[in-house]
N, C-alpha and C. Protein backbone atom coordinates (compact mmCIF):
# COMPACT_ATOMS: atom_id res chain seq x y z
N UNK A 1 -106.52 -71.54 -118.46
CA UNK A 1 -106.82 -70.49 -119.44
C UNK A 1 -106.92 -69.18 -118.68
N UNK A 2 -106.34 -68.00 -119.19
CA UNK A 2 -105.87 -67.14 -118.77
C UNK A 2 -107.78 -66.21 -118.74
N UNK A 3 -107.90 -64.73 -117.99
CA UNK A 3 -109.09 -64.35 -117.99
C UNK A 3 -109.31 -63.49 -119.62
N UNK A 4 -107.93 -63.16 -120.10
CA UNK A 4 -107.67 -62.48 -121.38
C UNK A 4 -108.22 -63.61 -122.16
N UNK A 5 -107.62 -64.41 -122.50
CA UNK A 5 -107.97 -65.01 -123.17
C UNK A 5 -109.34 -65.78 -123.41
N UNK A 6 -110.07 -65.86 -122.31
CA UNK A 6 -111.61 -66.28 -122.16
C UNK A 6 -111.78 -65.25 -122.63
N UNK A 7 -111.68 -63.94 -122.17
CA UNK A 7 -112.42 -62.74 -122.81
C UNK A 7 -112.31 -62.90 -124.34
N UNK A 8 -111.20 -63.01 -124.98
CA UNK A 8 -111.34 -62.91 -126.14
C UNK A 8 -111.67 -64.15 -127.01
N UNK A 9 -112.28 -65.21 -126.37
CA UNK A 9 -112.83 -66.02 -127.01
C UNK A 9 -114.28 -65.77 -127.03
N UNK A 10 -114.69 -65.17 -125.98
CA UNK A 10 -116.25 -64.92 -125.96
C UNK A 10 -115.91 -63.87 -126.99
N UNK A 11 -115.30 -62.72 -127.04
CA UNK A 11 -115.92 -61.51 -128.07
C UNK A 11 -115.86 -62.11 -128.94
N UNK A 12 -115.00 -63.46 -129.75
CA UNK A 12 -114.84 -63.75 -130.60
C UNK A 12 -115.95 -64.55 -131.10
N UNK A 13 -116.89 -65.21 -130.05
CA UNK A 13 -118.21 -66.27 -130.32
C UNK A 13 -119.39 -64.74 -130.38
N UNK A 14 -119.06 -64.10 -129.33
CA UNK A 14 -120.26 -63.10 -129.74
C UNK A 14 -120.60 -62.13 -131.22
N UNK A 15 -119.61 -62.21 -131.62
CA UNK A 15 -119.35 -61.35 -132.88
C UNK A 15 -119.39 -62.37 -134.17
N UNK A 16 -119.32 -63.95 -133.95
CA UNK A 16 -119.72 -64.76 -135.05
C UNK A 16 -120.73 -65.25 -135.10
N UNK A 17 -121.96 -64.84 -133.58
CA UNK A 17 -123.13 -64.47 -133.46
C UNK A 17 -123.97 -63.77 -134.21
N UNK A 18 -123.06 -62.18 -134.15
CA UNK A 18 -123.86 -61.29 -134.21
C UNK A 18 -123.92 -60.87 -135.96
N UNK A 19 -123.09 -61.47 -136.68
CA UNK A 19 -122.24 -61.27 -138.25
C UNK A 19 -123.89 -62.45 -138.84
N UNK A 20 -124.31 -61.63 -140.10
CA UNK A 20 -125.01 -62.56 -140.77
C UNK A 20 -124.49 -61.59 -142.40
N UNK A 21 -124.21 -63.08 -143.28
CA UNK A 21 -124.07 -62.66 -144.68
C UNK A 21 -124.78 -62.99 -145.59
N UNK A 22 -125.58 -62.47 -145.62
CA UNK A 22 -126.88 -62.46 -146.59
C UNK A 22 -126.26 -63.06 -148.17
N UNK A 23 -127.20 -64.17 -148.56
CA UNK A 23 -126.84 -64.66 -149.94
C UNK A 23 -127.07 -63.58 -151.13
N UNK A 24 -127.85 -62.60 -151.31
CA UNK A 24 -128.16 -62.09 -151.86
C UNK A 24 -127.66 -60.48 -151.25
N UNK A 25 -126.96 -59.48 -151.59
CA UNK A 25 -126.80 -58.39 -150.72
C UNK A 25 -128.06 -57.38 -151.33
N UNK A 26 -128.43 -57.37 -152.53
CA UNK A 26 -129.15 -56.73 -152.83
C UNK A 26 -130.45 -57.41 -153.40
N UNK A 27 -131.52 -57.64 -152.85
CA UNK A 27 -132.54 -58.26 -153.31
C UNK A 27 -133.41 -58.08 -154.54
N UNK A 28 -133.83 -58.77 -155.45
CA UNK A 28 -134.35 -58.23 -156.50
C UNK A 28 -134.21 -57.50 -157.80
N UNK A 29 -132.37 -57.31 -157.54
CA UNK A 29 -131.89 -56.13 -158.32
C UNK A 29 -132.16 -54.63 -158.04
N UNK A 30 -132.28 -54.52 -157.03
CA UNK A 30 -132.92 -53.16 -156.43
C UNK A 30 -131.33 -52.40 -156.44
N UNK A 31 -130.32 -53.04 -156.64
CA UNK A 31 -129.08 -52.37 -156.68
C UNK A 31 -128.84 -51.41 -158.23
N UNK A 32 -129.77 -51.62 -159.19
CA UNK A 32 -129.47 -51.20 -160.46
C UNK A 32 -131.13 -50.92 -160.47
N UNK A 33 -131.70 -50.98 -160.25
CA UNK A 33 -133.35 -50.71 -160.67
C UNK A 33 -134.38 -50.53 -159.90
N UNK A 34 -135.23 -49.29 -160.33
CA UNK A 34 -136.03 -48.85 -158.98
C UNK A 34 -137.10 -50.22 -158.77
N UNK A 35 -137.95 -50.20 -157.55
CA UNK A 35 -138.98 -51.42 -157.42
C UNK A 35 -139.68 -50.36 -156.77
N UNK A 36 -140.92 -51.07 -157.33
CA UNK A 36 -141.95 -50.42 -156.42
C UNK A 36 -143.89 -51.06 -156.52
N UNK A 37 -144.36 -50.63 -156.20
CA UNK A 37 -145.55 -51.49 -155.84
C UNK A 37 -146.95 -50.68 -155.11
N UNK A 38 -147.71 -50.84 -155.84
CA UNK A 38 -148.95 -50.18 -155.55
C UNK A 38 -149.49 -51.42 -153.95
N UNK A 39 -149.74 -50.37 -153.06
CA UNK A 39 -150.46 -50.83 -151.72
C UNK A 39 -152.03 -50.63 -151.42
N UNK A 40 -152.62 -51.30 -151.14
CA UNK A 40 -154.06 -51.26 -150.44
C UNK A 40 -154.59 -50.64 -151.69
N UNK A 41 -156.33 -50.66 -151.49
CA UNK A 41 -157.29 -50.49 -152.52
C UNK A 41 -156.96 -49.11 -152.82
N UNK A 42 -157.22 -48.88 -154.30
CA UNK A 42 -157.20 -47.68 -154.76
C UNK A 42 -158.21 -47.69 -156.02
N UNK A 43 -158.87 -46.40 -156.56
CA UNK A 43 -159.48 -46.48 -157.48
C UNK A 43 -158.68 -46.59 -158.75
N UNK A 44 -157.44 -46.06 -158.62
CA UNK A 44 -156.36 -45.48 -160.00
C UNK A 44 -155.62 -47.28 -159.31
N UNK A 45 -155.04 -47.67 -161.01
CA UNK A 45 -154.18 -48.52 -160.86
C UNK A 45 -152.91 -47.68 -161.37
N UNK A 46 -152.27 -48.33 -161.45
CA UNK A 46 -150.59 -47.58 -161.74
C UNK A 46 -149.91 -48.69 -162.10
N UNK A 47 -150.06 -48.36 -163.63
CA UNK A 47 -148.87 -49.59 -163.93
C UNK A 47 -147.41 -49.70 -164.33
N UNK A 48 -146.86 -48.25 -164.12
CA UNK A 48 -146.04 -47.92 -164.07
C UNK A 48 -145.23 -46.83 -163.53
N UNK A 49 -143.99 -46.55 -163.03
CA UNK A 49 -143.32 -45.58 -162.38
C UNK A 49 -141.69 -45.27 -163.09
N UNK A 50 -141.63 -43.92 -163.24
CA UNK A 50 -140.41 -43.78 -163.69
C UNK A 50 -140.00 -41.99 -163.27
N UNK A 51 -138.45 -42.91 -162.57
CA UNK A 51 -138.16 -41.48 -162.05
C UNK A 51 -136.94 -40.97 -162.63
N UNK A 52 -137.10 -39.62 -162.64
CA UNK A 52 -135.76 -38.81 -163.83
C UNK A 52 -135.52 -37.66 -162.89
N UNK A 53 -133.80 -37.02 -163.12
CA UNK A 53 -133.67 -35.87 -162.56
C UNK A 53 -134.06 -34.59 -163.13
N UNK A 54 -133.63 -33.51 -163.10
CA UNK A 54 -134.66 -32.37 -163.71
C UNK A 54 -133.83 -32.21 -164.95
N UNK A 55 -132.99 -33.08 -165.30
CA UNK A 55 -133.08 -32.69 -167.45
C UNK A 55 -133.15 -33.97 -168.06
N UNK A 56 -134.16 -34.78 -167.56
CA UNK A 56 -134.70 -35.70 -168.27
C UNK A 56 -134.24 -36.98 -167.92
N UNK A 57 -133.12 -37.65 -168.15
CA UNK A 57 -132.37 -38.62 -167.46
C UNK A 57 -132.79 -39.63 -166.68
N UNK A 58 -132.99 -41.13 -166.77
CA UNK A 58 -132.96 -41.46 -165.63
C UNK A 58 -132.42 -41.69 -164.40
N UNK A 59 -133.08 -41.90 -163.19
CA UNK A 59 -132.15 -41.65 -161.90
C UNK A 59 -132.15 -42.82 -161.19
N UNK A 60 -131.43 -43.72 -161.30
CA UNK A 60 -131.24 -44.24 -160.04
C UNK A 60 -129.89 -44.94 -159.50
N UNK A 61 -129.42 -44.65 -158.58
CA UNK A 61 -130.29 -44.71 -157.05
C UNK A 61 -130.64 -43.29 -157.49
N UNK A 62 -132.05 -42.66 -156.39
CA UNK A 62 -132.28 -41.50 -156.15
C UNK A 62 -131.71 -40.85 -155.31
N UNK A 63 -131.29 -39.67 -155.88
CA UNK A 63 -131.13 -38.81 -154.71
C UNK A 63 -131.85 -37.81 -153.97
N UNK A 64 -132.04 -37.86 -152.49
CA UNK A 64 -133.37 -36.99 -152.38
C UNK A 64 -132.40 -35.27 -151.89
N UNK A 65 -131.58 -35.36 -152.40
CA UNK A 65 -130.90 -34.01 -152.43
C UNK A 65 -131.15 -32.93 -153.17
N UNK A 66 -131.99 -33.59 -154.39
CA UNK A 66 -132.42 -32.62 -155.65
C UNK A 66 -133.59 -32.78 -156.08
N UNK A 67 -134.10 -31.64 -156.61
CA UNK A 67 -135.56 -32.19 -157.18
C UNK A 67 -135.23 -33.37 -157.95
N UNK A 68 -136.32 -34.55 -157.89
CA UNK A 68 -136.89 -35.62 -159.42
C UNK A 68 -138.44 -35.25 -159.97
N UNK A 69 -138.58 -35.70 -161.41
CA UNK A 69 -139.38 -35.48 -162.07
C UNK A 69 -139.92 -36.85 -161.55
N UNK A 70 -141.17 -37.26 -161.33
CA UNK A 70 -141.53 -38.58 -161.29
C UNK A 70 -143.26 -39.10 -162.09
N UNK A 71 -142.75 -40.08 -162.85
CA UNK A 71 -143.91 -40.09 -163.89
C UNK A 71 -144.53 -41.95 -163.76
N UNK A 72 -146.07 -41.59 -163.82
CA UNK A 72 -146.63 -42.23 -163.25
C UNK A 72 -147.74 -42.85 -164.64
N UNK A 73 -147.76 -44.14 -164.99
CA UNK A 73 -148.76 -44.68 -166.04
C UNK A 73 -149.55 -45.27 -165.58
N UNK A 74 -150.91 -44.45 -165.45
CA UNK A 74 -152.61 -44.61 -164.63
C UNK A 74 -153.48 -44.79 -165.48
N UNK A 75 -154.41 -45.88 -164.96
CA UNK A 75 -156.04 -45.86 -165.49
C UNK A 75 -156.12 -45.74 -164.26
N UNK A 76 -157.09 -44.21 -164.69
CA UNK A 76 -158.29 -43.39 -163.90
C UNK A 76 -159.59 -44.10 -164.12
N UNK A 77 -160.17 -45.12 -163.78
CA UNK A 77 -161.26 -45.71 -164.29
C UNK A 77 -162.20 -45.03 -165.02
N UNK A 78 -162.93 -44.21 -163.81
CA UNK A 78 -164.54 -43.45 -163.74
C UNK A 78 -164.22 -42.33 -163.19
N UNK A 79 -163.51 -41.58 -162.18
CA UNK A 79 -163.49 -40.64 -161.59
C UNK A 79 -162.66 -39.58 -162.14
N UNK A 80 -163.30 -38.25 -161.54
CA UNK A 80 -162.03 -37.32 -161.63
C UNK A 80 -161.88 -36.90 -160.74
N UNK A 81 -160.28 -36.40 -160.93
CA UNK A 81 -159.95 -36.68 -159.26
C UNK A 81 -159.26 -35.02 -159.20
N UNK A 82 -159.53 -34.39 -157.99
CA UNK A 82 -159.64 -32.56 -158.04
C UNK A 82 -158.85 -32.72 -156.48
N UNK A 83 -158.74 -31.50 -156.66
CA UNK A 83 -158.34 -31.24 -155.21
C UNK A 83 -158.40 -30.84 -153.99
N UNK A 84 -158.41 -31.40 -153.21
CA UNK A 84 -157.61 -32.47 -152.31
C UNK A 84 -157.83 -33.58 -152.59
N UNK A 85 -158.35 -34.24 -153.23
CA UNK A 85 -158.58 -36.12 -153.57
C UNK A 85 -157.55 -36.83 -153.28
N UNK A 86 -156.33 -36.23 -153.93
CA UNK A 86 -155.27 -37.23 -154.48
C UNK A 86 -154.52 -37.35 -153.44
N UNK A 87 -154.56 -38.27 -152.43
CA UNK A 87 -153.95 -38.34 -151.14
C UNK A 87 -152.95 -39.19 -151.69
N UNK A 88 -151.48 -39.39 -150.93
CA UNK A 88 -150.34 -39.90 -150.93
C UNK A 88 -149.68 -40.43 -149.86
N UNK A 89 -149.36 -41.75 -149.85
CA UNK A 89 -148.59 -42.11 -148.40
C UNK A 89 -147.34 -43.03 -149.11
N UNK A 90 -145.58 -41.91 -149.03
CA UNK A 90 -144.20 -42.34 -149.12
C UNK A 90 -144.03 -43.05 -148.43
N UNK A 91 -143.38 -44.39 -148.47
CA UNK A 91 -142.51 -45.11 -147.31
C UNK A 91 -141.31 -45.65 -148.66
N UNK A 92 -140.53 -45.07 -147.67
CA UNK A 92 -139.00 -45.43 -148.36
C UNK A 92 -138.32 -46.51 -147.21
N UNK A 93 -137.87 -47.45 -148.11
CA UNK A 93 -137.18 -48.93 -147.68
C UNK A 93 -135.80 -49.14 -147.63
N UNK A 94 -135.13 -49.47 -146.74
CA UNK A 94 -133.44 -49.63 -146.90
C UNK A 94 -132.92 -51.23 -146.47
N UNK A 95 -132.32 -51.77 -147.71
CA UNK A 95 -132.18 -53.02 -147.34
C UNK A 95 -131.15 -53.29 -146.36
N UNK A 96 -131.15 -54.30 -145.15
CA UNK A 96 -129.97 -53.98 -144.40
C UNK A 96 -129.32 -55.30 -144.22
N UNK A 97 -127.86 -55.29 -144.80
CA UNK A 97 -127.30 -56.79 -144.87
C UNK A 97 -126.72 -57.04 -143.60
N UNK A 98 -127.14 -56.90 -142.16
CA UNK A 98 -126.64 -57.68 -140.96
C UNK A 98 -127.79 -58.34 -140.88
N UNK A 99 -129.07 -57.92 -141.13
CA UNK A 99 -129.72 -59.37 -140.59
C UNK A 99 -130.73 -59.43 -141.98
N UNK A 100 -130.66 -59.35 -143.25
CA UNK A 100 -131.08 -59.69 -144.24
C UNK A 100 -132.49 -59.57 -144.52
N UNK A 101 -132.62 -58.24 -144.54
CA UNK A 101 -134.43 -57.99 -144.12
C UNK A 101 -134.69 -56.01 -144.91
N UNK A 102 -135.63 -55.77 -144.93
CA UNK A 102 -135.67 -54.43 -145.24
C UNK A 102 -136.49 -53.90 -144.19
N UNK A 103 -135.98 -52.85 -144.08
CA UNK A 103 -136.63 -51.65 -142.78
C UNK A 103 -136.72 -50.68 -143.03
N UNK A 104 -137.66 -50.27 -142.81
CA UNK A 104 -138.60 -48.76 -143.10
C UNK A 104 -137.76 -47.31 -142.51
N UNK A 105 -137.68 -46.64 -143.21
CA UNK A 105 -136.88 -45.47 -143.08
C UNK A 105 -137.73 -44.46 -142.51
N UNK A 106 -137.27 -44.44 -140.75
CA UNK A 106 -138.27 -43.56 -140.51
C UNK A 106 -138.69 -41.91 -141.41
N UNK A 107 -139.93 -41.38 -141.14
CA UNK A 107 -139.62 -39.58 -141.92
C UNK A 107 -140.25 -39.18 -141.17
N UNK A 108 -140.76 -39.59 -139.92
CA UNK A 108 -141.52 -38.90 -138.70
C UNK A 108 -142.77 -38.22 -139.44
N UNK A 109 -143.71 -38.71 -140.37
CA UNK A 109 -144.47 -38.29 -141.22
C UNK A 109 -145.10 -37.29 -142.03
N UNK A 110 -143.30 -37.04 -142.21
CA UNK A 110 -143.12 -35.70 -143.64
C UNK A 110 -143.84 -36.27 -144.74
N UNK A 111 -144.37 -37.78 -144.91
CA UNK A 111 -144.43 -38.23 -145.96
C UNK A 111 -145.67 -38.96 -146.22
N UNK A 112 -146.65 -38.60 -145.21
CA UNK A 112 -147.84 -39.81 -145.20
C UNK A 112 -148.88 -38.08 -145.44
N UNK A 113 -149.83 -38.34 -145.67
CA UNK A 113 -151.32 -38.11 -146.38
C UNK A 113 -150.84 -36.83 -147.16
N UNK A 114 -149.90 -36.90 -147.79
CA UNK A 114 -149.44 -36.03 -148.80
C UNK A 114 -150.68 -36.07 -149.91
N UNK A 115 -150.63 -34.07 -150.26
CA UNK A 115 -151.69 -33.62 -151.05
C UNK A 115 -150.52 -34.19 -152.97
N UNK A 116 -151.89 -35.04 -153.59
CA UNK A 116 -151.03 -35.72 -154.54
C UNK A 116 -150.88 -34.03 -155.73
N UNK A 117 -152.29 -33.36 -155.46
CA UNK A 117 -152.18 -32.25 -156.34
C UNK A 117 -151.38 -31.30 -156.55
N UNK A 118 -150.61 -31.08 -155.19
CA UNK A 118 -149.32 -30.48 -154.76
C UNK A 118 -147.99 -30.29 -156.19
N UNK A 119 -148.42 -32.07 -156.28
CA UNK A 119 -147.29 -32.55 -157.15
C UNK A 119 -147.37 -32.89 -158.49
N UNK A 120 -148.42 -32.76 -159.41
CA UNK A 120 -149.27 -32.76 -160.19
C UNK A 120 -150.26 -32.36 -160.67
N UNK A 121 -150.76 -31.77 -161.80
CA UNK A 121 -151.62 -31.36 -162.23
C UNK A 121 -153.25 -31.77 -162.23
N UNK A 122 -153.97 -31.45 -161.46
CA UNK A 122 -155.39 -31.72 -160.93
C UNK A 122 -155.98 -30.79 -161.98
N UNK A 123 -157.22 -30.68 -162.19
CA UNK A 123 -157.71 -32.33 -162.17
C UNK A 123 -157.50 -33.79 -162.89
N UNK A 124 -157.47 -35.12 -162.66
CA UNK A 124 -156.53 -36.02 -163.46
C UNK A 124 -157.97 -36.85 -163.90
N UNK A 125 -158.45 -36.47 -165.11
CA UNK A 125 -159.44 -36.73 -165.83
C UNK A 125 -159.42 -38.90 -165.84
N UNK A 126 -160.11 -39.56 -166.28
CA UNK A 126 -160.94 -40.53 -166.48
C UNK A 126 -159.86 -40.98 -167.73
N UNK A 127 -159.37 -42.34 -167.96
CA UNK A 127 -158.86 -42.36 -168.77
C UNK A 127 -157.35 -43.23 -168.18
N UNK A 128 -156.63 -44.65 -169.21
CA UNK A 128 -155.13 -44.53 -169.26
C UNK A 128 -154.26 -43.18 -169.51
N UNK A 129 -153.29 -42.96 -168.72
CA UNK A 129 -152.45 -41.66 -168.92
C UNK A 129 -151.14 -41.49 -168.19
N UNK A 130 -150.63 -41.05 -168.80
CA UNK A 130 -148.97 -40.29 -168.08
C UNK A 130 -149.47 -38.84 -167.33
N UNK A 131 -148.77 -39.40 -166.13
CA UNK A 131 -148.67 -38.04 -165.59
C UNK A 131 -147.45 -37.70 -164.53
N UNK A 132 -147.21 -36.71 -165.01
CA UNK A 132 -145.90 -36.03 -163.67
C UNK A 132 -146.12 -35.21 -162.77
N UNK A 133 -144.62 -35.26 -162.00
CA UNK A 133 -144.92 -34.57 -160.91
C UNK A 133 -143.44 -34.17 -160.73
N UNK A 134 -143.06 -32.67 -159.72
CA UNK A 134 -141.92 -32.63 -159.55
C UNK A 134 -141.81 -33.26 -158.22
N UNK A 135 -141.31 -33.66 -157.72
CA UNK A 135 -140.63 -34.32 -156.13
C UNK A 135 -139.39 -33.26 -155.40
N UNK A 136 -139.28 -32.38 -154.44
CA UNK A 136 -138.59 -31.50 -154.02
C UNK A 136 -138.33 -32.00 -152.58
N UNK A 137 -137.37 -33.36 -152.60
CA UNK A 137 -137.45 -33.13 -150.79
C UNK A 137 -136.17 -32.61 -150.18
N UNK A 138 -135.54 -31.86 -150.77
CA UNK A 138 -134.43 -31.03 -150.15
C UNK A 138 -134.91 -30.07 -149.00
N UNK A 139 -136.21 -29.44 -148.79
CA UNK A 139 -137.06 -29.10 -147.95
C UNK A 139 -136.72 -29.94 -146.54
N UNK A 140 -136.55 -31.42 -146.89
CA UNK A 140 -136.67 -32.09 -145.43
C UNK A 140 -135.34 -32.25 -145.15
N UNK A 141 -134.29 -32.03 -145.66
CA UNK A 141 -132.64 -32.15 -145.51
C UNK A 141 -132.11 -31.57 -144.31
N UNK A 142 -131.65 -31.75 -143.52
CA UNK A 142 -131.32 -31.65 -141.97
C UNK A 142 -130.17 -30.58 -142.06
N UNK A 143 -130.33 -29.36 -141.66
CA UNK A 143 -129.14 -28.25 -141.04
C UNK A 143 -128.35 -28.74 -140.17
N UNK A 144 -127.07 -28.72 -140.50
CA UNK A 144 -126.38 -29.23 -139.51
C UNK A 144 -125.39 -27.58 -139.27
N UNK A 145 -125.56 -27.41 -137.44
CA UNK A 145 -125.22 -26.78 -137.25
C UNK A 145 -123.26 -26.97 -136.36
N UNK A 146 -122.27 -26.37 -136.91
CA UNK A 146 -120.89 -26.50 -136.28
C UNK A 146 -120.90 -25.78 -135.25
């Protein structure tokens, strides 16, 4: 056996190594529908999320190229919540079909202890309720210089 040809039998074992095809490419339906999920203790539950572009519409996939309107269905138990209270921590998820897993999209933490009042109307009284917010992250969109 020639050294070409060993070579190209190994790239050929290393690369049917390195190849995984996920049964599912998109988990959950996350390909047609947002998911999402309240983390760690909070006083506000949230039992719902719905995101629209700025003439009403729903959006998804999102694009973070443009403002979204994003509306949120809360029981405020007991509290009211003023500002600075309403702390916020984004983590956006990207599913990745070589090794069938989701991984956290770094934002170098443009996106963690975000002021929630920023984005919404404070104070958010005691009570089930809708409430919005605009979302603007074209702010974090990268200049690319020629």
């Amino acid at each position: 056996m020639s050294l070409l040809s060993s070579s190209i039998i190994l790239l050929f074992i290393s690369a049917s190594l390195c190849y995984c095809d996920c049964d599912i490419k998109w988990p959950n339906g996350t390909d047609k529908a947002l998911h999402w999920w309240q983390c760690g203790p909070s006083p506000i539950t949230v039992y719902n999320i719905s995101i629209l572009d700025m003439n009403g519409n729903p959006e998804y996939p999102i694009y973070l190229t443009a403002p979204i309107q994003a509306w949120a269905d809360i029981d405020d138990p007991n509290i009211i919540v003023t500002n600075p209270n309403l702390k916020a921590n984004v983590n956006i998820w990207s599913w990745n079909d070589k090794d069938c897993s989701w991984a956290s999209v770094p934002t170098f933490g443009l996106l963690k202890n975000l002021n929630g009042c920023d984005y919404t109307k404070c104070p958010i009284n005691p009570g089930r309720q809708w409430i919005s917010g605009v979302i603007d992250f074209s702010e974090f969109q990268a200049n690319y210089l020629i």
